[in-house]
N, C-alpha and C. Protein backbone atom coordinates (compact mmCIF):
# COMPACT_ATOMS: atom_id res chain seq x y z
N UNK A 1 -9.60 -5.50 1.37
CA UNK A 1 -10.43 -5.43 2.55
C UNK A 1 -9.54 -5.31 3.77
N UNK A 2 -9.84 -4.62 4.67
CA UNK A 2 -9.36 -5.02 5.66
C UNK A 2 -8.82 -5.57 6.90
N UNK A 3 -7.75 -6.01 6.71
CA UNK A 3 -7.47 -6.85 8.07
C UNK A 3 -6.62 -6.40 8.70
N UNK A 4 -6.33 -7.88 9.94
CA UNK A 4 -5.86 -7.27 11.24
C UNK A 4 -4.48 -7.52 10.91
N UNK A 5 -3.64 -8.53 10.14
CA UNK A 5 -2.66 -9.07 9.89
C UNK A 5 -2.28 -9.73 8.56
N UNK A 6 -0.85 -9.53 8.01
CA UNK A 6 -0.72 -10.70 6.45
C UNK A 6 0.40 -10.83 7.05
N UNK A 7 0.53 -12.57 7.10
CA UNK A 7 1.79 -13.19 7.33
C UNK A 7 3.32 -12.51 6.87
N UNK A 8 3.37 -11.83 5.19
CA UNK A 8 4.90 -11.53 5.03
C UNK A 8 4.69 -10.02 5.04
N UNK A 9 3.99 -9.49 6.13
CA UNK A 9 3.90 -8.11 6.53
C UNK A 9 4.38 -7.88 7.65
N UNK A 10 5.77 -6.68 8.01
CA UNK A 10 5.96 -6.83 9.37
C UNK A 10 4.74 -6.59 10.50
N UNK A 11 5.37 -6.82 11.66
CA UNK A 11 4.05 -6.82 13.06
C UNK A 11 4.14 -5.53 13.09
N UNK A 12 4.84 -4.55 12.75
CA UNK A 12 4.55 -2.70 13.10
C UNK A 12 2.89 -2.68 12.07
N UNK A 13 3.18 -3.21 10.84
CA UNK A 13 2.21 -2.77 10.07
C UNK A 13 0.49 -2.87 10.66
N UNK A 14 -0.32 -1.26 10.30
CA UNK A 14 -1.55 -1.46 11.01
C UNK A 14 -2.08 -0.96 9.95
N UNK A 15 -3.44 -0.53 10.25
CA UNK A 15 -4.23 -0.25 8.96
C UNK A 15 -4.07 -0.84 7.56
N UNK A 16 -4.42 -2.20 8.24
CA UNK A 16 -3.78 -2.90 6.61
C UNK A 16 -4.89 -3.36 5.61
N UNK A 17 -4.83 -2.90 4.44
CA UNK A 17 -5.78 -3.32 3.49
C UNK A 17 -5.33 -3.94 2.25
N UNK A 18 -5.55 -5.38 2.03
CA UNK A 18 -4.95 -6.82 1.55
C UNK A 18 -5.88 -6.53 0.09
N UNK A 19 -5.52 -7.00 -0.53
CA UNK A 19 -5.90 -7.58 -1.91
C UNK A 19 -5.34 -8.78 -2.62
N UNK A 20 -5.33 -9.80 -2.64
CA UNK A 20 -5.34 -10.41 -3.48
C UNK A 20 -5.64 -11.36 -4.51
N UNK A 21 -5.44 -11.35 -5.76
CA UNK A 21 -6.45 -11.79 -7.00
C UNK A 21 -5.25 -12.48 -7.79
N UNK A 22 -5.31 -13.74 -7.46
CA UNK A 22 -4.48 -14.56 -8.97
C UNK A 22 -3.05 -14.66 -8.17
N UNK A 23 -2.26 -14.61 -9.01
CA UNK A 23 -0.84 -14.31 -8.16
C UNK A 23 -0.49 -12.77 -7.73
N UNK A 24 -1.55 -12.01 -7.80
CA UNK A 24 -0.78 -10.91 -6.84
C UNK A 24 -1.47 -10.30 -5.73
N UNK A 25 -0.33 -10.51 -4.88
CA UNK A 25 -0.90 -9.65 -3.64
C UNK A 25 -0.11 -8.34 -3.09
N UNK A 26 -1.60 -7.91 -2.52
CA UNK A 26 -1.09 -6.08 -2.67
C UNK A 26 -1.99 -5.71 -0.98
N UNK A 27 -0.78 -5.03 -0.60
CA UNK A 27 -1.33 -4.78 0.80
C UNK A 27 -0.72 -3.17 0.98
N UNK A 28 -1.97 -2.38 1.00
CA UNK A 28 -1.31 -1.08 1.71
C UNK A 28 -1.22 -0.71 3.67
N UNK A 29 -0.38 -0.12 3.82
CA UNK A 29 -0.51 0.02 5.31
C UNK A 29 0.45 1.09 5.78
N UNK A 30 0.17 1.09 7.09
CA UNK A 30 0.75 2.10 7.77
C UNK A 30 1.91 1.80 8.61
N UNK A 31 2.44 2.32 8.92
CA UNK A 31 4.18 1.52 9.85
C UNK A 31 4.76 3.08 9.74
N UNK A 32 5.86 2.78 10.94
CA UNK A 32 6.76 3.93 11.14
C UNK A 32 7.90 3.96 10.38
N UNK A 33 8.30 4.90 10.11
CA UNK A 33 9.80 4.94 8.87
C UNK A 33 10.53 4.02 9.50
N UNK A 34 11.02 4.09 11.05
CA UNK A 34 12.39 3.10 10.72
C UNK A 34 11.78 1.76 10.62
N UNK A 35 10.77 1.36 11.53
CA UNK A 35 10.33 -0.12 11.33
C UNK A 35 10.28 -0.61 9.34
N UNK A 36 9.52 0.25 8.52
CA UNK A 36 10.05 0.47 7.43
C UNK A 36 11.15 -0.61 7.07
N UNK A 37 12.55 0.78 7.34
CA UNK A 37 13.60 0.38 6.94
C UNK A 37 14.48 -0.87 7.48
N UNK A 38 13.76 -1.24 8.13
CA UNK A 38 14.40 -2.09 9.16
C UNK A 38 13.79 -3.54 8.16
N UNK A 39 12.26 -3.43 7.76
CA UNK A 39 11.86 -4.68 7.49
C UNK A 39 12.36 -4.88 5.81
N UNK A 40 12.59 -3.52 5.22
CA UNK A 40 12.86 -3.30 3.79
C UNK A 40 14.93 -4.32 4.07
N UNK A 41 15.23 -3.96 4.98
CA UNK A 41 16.64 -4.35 4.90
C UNK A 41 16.64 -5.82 5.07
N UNK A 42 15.69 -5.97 6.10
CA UNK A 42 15.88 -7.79 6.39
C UNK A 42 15.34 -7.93 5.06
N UNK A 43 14.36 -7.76 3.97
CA UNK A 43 14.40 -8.47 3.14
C UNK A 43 15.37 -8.58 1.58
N UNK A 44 16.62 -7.63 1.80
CA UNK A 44 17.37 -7.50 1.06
C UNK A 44 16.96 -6.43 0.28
N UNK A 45 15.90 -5.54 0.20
CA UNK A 45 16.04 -4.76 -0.82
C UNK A 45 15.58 -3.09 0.26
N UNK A 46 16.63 -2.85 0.56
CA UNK A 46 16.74 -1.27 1.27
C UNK A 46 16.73 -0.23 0.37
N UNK A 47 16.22 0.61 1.43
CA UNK A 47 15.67 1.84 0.70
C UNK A 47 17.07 2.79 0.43
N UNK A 48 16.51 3.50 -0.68
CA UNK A 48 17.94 4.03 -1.23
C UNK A 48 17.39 5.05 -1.91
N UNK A 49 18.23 5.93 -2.22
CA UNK A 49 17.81 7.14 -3.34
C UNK A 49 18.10 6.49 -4.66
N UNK A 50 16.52 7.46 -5.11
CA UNK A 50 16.51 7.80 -6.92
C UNK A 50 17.37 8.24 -7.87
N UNK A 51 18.16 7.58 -8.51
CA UNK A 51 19.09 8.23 -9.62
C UNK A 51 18.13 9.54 -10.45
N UNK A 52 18.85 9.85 -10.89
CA UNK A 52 17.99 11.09 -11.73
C UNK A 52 17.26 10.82 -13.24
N UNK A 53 16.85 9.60 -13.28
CA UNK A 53 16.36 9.09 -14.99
C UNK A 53 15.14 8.13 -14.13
N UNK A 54 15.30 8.09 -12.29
CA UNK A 54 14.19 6.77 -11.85
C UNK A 54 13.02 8.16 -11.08
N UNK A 55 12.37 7.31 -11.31
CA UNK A 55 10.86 7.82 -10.80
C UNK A 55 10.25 6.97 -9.55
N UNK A 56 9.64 8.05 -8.61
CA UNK A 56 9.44 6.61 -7.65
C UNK A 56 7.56 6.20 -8.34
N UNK A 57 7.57 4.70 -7.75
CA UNK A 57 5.98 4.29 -8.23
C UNK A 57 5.71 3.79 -7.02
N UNK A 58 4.23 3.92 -6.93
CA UNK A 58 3.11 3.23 -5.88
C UNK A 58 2.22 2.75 -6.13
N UNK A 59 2.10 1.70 -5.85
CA UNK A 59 1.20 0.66 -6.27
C UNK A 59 -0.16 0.80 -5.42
N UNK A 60 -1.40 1.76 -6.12
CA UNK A 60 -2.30 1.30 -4.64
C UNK A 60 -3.36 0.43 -4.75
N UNK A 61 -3.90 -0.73 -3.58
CA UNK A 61 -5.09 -0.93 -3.75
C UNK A 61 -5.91 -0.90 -3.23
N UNK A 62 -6.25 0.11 -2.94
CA UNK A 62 -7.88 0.36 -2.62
C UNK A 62 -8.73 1.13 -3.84
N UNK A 63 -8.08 1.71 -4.87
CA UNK A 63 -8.94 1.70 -6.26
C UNK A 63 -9.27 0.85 -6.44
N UNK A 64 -8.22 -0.44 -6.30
CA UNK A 64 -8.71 -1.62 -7.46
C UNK A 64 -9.59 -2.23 -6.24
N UNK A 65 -9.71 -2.46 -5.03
CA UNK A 65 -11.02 -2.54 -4.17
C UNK A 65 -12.17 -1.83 -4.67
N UNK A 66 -12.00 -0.31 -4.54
CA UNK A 66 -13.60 0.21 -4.72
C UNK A 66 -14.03 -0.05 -6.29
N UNK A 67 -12.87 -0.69 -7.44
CA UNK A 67 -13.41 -0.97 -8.59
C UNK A 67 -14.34 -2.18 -8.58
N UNK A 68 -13.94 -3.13 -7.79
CA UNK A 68 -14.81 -4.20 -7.66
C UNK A 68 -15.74 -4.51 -6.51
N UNK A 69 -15.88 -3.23 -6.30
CA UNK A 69 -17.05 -3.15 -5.41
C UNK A 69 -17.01 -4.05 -3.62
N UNK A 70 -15.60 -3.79 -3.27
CA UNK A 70 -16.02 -3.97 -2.19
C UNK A 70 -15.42 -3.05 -1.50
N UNK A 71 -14.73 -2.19 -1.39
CA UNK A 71 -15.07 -0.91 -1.02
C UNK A 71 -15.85 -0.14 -1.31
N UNK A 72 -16.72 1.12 -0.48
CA UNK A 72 -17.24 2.28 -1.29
C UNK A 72 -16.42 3.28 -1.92
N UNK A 73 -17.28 3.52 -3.12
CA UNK A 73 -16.41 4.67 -3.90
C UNK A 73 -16.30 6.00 -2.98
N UNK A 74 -14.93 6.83 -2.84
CA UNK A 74 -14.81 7.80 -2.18
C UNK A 74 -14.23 8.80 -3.25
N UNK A 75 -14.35 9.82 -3.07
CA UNK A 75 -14.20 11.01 -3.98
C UNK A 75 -12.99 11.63 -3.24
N UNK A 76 -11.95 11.71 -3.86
CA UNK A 76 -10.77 12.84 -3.90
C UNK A 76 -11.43 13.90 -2.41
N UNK A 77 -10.38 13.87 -1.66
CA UNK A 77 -10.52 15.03 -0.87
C UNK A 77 -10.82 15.99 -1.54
N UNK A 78 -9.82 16.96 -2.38
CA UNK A 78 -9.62 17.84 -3.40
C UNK A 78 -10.77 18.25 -4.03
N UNK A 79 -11.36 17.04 -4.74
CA UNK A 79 -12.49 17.21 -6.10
C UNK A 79 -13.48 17.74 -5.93
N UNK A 80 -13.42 18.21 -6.42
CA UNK A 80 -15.34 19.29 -6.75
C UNK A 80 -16.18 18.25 -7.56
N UNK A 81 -17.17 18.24 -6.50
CA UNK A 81 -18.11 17.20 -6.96
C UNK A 81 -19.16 18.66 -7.48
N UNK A 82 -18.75 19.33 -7.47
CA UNK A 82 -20.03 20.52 -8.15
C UNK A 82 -20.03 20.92 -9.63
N UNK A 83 -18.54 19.87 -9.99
CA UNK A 83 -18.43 20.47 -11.71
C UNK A 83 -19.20 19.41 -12.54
């Protein structure tokens, strides 16, 4: 859902949408690259390039929101809802 703020989220971060269930919490949001890198470094793990065997992953949640119904379901920009 969304909120205005999560405590171990930097203050650049806006459009933030929180989830969490059990021990995990999952927040997507918006921020500028360097603020980014800046908050990725204070926490020890900076951004770096992919060796060639790593893949990058993204964790999102607003599926697992509109799965449990508190978001509305939204359809793929892309998708043809006519097939």
């Amino acid at each position: 859902m969304g909120v205005a703020s999560v405590g171990w989220l930097p203050p650049e971060a806006r459009n933030i949408t929180y989830l969490r269930h059990y021990a995990n919490r999952i927040a997507e949001f918006d921020i500028e690259q360097p603020a980014f890198e800046s908050w990725c470094a204070r926490r020890k793990q900076p951004l770096r390039v992919l060796g060639h065997d790593e893949h990058p992953t993204i964790d999102r949640c607003i599926p697992g929101l509109e799965q449990r119904g508190v978001l509305p379901m939204h359809a793929e920009p892309n998708e043809d809802l006519t097939a």
